[in-house]
Protein backbone atom coordinates (compact mmCIF):
# COMPACT_ATOMS: atom_id res chain seq x y z
CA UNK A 1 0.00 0.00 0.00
CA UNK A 2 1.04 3.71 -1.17
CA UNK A 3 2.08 5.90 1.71
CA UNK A 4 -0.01 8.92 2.27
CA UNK A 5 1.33 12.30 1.89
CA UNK A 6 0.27 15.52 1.75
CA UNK A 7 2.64 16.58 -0.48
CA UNK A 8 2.32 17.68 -4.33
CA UNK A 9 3.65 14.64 -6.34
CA UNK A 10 5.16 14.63 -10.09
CA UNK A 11 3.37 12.60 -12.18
CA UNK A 12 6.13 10.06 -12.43
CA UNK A 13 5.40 9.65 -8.74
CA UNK A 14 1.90 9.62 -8.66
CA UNK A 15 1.66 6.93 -11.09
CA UNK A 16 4.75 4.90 -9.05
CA UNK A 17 2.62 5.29 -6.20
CA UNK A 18 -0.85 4.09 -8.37
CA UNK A 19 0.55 1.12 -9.66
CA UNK A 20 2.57 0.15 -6.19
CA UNK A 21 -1.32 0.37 -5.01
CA UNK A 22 -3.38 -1.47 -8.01
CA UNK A 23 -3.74 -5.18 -8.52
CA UNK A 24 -5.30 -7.29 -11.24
CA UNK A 25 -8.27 -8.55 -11.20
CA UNK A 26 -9.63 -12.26 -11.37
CA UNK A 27 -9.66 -14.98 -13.88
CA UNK A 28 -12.61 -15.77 -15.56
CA UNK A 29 -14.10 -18.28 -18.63
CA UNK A 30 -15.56 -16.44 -21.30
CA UNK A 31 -16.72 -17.24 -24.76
CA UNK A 32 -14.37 -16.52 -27.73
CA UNK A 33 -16.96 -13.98 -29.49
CA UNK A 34 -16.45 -11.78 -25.81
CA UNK A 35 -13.09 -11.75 -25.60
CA UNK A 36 -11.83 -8.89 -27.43
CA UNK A 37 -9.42 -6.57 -25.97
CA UNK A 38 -9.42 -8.75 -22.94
CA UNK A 39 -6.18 -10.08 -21.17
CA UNK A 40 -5.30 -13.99 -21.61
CA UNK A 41 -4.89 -15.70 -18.76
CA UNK A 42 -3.08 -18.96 -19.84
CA UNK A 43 -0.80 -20.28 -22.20
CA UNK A 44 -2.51 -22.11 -25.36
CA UNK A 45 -1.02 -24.27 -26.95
CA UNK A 46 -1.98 -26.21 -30.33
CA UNK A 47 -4.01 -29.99 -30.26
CA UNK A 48 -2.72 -29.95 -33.63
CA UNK A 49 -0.19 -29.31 -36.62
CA UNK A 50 -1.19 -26.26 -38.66
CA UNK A 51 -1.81 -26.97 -41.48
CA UNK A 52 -2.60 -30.61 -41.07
CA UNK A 53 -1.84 -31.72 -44.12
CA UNK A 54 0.43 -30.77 -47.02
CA UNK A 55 -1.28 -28.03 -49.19
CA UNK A 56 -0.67 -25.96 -52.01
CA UNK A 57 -0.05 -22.12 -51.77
CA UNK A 58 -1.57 -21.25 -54.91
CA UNK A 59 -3.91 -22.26 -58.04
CA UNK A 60 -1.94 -24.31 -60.08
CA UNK A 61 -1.02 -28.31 -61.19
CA UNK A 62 0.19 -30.36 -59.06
CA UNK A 63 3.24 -32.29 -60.56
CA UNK A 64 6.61 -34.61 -59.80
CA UNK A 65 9.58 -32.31 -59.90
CA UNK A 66 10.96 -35.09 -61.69
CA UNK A 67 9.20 -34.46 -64.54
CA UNK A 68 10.01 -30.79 -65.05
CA UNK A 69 13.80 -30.86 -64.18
CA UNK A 70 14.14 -29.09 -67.28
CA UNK A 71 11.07 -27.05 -66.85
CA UNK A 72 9.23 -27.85 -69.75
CA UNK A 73 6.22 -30.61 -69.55
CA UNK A 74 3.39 -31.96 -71.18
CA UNK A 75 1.38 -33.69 -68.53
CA UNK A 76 -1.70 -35.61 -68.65
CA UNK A 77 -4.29 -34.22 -66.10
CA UNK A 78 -5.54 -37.20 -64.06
CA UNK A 79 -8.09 -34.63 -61.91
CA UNK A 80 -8.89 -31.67 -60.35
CA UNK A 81 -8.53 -31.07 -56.54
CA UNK A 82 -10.25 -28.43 -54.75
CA UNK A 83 -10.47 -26.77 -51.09
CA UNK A 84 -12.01 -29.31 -48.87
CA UNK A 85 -11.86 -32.12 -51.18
CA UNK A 86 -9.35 -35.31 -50.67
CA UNK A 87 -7.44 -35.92 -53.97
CA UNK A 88 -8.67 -39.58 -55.46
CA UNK A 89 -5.51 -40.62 -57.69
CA UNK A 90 -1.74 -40.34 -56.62
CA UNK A 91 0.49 -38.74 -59.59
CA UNK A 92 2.63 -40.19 -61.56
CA UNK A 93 5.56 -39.61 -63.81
CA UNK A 94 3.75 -37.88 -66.85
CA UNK A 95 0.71 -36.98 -65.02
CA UNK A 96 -0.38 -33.93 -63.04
CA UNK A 97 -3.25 -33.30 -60.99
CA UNK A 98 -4.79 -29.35 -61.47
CA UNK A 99 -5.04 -28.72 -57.59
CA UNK A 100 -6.86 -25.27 -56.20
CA UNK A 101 -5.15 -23.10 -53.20
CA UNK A 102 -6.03 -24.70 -49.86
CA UNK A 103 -6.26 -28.16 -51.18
CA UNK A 104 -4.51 -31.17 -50.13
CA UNK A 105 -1.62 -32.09 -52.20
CA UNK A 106 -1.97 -35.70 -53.47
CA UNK A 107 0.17 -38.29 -53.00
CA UNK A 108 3.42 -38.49 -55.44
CA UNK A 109 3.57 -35.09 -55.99
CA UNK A 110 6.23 -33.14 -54.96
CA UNK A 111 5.67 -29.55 -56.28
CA UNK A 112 3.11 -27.25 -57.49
CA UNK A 113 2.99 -24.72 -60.77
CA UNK A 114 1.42 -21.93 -60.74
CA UNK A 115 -1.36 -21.50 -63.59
CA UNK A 116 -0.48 -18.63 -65.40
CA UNK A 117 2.57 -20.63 -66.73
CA UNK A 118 0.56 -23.66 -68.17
CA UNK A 119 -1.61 -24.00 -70.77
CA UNK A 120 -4.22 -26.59 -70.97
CA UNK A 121 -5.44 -28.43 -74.03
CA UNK A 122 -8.48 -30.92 -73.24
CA UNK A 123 -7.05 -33.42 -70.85
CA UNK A 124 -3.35 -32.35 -71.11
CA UNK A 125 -1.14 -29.22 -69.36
CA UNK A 126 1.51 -27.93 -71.14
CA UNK A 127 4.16 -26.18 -68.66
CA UNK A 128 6.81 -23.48 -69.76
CA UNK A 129 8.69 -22.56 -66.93
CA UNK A 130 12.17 -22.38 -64.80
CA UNK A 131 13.02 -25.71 -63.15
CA UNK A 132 10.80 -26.93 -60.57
CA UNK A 133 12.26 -28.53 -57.74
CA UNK A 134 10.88 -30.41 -54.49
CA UNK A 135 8.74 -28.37 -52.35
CA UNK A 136 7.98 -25.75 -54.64
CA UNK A 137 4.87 -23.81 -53.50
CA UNK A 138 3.65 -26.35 -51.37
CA UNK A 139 2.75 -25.55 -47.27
CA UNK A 140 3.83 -28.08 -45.16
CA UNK A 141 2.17 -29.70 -42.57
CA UNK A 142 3.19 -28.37 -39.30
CA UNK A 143 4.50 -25.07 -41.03
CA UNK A 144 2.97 -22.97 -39.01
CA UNK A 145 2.63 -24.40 -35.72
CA UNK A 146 3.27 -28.23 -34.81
CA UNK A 147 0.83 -30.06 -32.51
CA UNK A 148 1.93 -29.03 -28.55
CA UNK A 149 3.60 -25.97 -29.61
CA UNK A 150 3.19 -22.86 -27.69
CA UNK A 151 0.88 -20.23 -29.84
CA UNK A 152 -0.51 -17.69 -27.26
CA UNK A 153 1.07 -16.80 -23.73
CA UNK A 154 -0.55 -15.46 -20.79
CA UNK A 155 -0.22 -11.73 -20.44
CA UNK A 156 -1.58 -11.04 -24.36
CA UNK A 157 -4.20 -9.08 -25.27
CA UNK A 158 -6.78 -10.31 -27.43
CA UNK A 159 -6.81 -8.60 -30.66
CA UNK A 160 -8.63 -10.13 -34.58
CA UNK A 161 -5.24 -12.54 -35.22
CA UNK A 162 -5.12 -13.77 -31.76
CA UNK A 163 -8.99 -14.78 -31.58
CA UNK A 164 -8.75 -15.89 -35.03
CA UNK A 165 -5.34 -18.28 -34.40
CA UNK A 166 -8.23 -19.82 -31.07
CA UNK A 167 -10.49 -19.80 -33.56
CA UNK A 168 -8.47 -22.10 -35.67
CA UNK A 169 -7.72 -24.19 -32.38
CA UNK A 170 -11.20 -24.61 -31.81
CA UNK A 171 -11.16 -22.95 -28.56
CA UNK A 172 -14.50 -21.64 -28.21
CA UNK A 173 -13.83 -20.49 -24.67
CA UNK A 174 -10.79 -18.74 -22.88
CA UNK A 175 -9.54 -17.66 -19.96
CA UNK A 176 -9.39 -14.05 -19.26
CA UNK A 177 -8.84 -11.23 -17.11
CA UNK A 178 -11.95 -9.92 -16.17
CA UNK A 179 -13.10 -6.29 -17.27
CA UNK A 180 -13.03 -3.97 -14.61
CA UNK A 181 -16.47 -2.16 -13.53
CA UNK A 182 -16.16 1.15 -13.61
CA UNK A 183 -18.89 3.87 -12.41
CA UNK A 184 -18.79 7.30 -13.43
CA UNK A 185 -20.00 10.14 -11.11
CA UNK A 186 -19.87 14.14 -12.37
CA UNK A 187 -20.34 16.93 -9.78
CA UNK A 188 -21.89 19.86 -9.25
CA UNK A 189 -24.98 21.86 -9.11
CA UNK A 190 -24.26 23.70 -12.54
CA UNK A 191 -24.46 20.01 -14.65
CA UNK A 192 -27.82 19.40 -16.47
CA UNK A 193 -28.23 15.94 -18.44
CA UNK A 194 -26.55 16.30 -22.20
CA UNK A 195 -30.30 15.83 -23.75
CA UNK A 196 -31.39 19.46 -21.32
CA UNK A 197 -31.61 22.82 -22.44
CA UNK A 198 -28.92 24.42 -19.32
CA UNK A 199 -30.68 27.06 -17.84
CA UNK A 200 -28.74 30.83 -16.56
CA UNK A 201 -25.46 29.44 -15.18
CA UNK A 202 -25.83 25.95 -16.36
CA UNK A 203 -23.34 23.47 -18.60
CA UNK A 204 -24.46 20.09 -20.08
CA UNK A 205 -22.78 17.02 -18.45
CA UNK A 206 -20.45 16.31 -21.22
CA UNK A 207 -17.46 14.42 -18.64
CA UNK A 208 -19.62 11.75 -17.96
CA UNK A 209 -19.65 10.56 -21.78
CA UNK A 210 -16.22 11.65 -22.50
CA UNK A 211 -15.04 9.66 -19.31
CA UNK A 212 -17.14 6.66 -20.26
CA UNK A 213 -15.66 6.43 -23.82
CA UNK A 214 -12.55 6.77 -22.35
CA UNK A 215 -12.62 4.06 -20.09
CA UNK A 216 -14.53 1.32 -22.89
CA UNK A 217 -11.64 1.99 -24.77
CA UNK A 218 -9.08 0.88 -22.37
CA UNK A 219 -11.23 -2.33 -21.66
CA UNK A 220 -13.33 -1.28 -18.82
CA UNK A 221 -16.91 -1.66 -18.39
CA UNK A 222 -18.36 2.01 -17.70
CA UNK A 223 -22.14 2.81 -16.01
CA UNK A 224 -23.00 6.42 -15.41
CA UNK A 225 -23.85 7.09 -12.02
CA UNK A 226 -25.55 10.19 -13.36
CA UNK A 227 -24.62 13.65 -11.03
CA UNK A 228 -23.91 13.98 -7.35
CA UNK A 229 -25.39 17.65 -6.68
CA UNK A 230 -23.16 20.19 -4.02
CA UNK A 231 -24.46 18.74 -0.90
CA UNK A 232 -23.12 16.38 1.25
CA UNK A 233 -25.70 13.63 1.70
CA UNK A 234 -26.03 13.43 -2.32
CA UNK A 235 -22.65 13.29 -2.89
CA UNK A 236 -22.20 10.51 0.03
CA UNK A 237 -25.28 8.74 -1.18
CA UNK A 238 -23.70 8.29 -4.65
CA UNK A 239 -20.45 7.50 -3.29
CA UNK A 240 -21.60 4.30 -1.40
CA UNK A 241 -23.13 3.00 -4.61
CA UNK A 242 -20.11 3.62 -6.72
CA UNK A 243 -17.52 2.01 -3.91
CA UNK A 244 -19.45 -1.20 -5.07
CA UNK A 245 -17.83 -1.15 -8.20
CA UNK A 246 -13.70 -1.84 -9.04
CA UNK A 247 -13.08 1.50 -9.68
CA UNK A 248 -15.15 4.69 -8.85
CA UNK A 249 -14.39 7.54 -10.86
CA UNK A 250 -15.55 10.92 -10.29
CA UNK A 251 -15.42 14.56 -11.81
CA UNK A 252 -15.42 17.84 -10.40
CA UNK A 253 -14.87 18.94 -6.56
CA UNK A 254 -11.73 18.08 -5.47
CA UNK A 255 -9.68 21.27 -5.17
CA UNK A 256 -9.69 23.65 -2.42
CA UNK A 257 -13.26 25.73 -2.98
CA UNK A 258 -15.96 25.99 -0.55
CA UNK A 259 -18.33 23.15 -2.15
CA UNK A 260 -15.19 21.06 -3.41
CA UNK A 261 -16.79 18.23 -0.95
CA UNK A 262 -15.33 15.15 -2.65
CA UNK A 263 -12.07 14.61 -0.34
CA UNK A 264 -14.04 14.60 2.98
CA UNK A 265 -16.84 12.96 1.79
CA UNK A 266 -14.93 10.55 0.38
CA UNK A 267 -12.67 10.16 4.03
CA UNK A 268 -16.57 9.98 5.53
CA UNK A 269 -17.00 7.02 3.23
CA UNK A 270 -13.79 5.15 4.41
CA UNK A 271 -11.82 5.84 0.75
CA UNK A 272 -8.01 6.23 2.29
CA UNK A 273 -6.17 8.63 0.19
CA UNK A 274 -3.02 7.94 -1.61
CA UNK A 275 -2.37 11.47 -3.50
CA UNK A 276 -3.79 14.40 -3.81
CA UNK A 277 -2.49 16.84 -6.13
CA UNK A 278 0.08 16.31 -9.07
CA UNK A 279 2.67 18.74 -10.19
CA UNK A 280 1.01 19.07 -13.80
CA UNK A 281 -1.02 21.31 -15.85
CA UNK A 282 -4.20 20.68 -15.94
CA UNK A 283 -4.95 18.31 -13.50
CA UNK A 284 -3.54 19.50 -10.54
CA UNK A 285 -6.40 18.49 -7.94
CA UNK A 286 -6.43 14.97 -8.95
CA UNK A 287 -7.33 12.83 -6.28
CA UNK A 288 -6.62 8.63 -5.74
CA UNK A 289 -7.61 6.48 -2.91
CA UNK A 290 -8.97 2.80 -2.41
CA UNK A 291 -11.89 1.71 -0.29
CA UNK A 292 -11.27 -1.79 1.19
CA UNK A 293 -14.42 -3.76 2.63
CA UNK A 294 -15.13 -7.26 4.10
CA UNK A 295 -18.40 -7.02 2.15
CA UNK A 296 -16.38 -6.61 -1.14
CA UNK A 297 -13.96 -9.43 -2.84
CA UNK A 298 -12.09 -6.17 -4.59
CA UNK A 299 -10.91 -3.14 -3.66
CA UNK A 300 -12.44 -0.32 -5.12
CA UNK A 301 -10.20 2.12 -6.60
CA UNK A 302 -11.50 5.87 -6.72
CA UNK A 303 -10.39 8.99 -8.99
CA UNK A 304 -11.07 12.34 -8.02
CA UNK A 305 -10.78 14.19 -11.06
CA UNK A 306 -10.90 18.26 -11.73
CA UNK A 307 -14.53 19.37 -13.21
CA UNK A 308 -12.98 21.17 -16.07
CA UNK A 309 -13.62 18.85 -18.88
CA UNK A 310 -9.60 18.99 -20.31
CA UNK A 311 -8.52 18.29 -17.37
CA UNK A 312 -10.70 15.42 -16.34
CA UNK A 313 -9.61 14.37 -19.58
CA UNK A 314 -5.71 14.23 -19.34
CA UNK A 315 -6.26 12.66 -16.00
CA UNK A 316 -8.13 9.95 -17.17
CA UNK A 317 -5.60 9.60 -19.79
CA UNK A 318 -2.88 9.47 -17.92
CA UNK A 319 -4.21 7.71 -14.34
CA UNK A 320 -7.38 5.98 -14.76
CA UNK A 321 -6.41 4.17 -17.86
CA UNK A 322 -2.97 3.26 -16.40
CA UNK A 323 -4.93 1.32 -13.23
CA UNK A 324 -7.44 -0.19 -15.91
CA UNK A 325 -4.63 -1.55 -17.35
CA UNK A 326 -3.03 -2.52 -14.35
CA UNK A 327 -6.32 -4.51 -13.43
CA UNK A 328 -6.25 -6.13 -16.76
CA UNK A 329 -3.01 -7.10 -16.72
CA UNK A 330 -1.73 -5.15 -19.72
CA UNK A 331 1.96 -4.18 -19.14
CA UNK A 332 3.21 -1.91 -19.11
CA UNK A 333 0.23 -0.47 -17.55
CA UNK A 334 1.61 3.28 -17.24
CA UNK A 335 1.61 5.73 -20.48
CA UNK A 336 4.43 4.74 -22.84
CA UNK A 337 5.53 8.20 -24.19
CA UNK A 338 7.21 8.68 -28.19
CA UNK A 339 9.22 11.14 -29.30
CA UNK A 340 7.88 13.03 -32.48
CA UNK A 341 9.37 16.12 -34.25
CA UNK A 342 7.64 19.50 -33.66
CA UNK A 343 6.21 20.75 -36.73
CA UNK A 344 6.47 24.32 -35.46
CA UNK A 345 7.99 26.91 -33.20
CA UNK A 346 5.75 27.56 -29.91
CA UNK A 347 6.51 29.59 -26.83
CA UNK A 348 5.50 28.12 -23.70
CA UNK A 349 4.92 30.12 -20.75
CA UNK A 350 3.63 27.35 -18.50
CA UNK A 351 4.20 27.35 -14.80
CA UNK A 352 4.37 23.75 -14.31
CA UNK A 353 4.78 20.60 -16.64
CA UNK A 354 1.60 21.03 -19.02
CA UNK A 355 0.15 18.15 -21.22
CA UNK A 356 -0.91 19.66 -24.53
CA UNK A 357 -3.85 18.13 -26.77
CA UNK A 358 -1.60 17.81 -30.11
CA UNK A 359 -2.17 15.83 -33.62
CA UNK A 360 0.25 12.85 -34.26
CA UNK A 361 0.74 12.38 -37.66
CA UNK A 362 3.00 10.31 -39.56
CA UNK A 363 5.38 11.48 -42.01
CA UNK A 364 8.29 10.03 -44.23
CA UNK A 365 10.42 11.61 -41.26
CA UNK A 366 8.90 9.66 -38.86
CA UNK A 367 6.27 10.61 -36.34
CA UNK A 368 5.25 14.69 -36.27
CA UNK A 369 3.40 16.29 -33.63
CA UNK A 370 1.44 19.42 -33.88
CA UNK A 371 0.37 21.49 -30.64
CA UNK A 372 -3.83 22.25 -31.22
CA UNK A 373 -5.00 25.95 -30.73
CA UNK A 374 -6.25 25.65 -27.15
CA UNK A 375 -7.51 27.91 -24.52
CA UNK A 376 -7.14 25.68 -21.50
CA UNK A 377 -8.38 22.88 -19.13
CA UNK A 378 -12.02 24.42 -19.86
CA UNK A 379 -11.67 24.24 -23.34
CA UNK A 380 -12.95 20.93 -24.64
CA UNK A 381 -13.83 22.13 -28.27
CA UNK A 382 -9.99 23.09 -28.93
CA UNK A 383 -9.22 19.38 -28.54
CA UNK A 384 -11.25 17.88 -30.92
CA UNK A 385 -8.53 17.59 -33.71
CA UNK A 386 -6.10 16.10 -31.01
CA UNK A 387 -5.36 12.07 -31.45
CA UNK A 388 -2.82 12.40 -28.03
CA UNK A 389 -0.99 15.22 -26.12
CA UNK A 390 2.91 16.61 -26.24
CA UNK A 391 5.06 16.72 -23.09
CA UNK A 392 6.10 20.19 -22.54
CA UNK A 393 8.26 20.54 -19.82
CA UNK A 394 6.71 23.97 -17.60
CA UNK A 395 9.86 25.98 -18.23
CA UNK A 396 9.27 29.11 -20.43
CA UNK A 397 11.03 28.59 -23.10
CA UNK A 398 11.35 28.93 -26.66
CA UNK A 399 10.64 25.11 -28.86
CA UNK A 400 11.63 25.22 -32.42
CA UNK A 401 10.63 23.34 -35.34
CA UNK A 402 11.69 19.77 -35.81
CA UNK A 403 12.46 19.78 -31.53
CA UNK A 404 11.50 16.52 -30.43
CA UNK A 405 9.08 15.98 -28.17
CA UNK A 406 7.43 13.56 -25.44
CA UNK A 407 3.82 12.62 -26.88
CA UNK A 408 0.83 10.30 -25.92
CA UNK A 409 -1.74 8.73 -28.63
CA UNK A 410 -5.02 8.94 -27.06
């Protein structure tokens, strides 16, 4: 368990201190059609060879190399041999059976040639080519995998190849790391649902879908606990129900203003806090604790995140998707930064280590990075064109074009 401390943390530290605090989840069985971007929890290994038989790589005639040492032929064609189908005849010297990609070879030949050098005349195949030797666009059995041979290892995440080699094992269900639960709480009295008209002084709720999306994304499981209003027994009401859950994030009061409740209420609800407040920009009020209960198998891990909706989102970026991955087993769990050229000069007059919504792209240079016109942590708009964020360091300084910077995909 993290210490607590009162003091301001960098983000390296904060995230030291998260992941010294998070723990995976549990195994569980699921089908192969729910797996997808889940975490494989055991090593699978083949029943089989792949492919299990011999098989041609391409449309063609089966032949003995024998008979086109020279490369030159005129074969009779004994049959054809498709996908699916066992071939009837072996082949002989002089013979050749036409054989479709897929398809078993048949016994006594040695080679395949492709069709666009033969030309066939009734039941004959004349062949003009180099010359053919043994094994010549044929796939061996066992070429890809043999029967007992390692294919998947614990630890991966399931992406379309991975399912799809199962698929071809015939496992039809897995074990998996289970997907976290995550609830989503906004607060404050100025939120109205996204679908409302706000009113004098109000904002539409638009953290609790931009956290949710977040979150799916990394794997989790999301449910909106819809929004805690500025008043203690609300809040606390919402926090029991979301300390049922593996992770309970929330938005909005957690810095130092008179109806920034969420700390105390959270310290009423028996959530011990590990941070509080990161050396960054925005995000500096984020907040991390875990709520431990006999009633629960799991700890519940909770965010405090700042209201404004850039900075709620960096957070989550950076801190909530780093303990989802934790809990999924993905490693490494924390952000893996990548350097990318600047595409421009920009003056940064930031008091404290600021992570910028920018636009990866890639170039025949390698990856580029542009910093987004943006107005700060309130200004979600400016960040639509972002696909990550660039590192800047909180000195003022001068960065020229074609600097290289620290970046983040999002």
């Amino acid at each position: 368990m993290a210490i607590l401390t009162s003091t301001t943390l960098t983000v390296t530290e904060a995230l030291k201190r998260l992941l010294e605090t998070v723990t995976t989840l549990d195994f569980v069985d699921k089908a192969l059609s729910e797996v997808s971007g889940m975490t494989l929890g055991q090593d699978i290994c083949s029943p089989e060879d792949s492919p299990p038989f011999d098989k041609s790589a391409m449309d063609g005639y089966a032949v003995r190399s024998t008979d086109l040492a020279t490369g030159v032929a005129l074969l009779l064609v004994t049959e054809v041999v498709t996908a699916g189908r066992l071939p009837c005849k072996p082949v002989r010297s002089g013979e050749a059976a036409q054989i479709m990609t897929g398809a078993p070879l048949p016994e006594g030949a040695d080679a395949v040639v492709r069709v666009e050098v033969t030309q066939r005349n009734g039941n004959s195949v004349s062949i003009a080519t180099e010359p053919v030797s043994p094994g010549t666009n044929i796939i061996r059995r066992g070429n890809s995998v043999k029967a007992g041979e390692r294919v998947l290892s614990t630890g991966m995440v399931l992406n379309g190849s991975r399912i799809g080699a199962l698929a071809e094992m015939g496992r039809t269900v897995v074990t998996v790391r289970r997907r976290p639960r995550v609830a989503i709480l906004t607060t404050g009295d100025e939120l109205v649902p996204i679908e409302q008209l706000p009113g004098p002084g109000q904002i539409r709720n638009s953290n609790a879908s931009m956290l949710m999306a977040q979150v799916e994304a990394t794997g989790g499981e999301a449910t909106s606990l819809g929004i805690a209003r500025d008043e203690r027994d609300d809040l606390f009401a919402k926090i029991q129900s979301g300390l049922d859950f593996d992770a309970l994030v929330l938005s909005g009061g957690v810095s130092a203003g008179t109806l920034d409740l969420v700390p105390s209420v959270l310290a009423e609800a028996g959530v011990r806090e590990v941070f509080h407040k990161i050396e960054m920009k925005p995000g500096r009020p984020l907040w991390f604790g875990i709520s431990q209960s006999p009633t629960r198998p799991a700890p519940c891990y909770v965010f405090g995140l700042p209201g404004n909706p850039v900075s709620s989102l960096v957070c989550c970026e950076l801190f909530v998707r780093t303990a989802i991955r934790r809990m999924t087993g993905i490693e490494p769990a924390a952000p893996q930064p990548v350097f990318a050229r600047l595409e421009h000069d920009y003056v940064a007059r930031a008091d404290r280590p600021t992570y910028h919504p920018a636009r990866l792209t890639w170039t025949n240079e390698g990856l580029a990075v542009t910093l987004v016109p943006w107005h700060g942590s309130s200004d979600l708009c400016g960040t639509v064109s972002a696909n990550g964020m660039a590192f800047l360091s909180g000195e003022a300084r001068q960065y020229r074009s074609g600097d290289r910077l620290e970046t983040f995909a999002w």
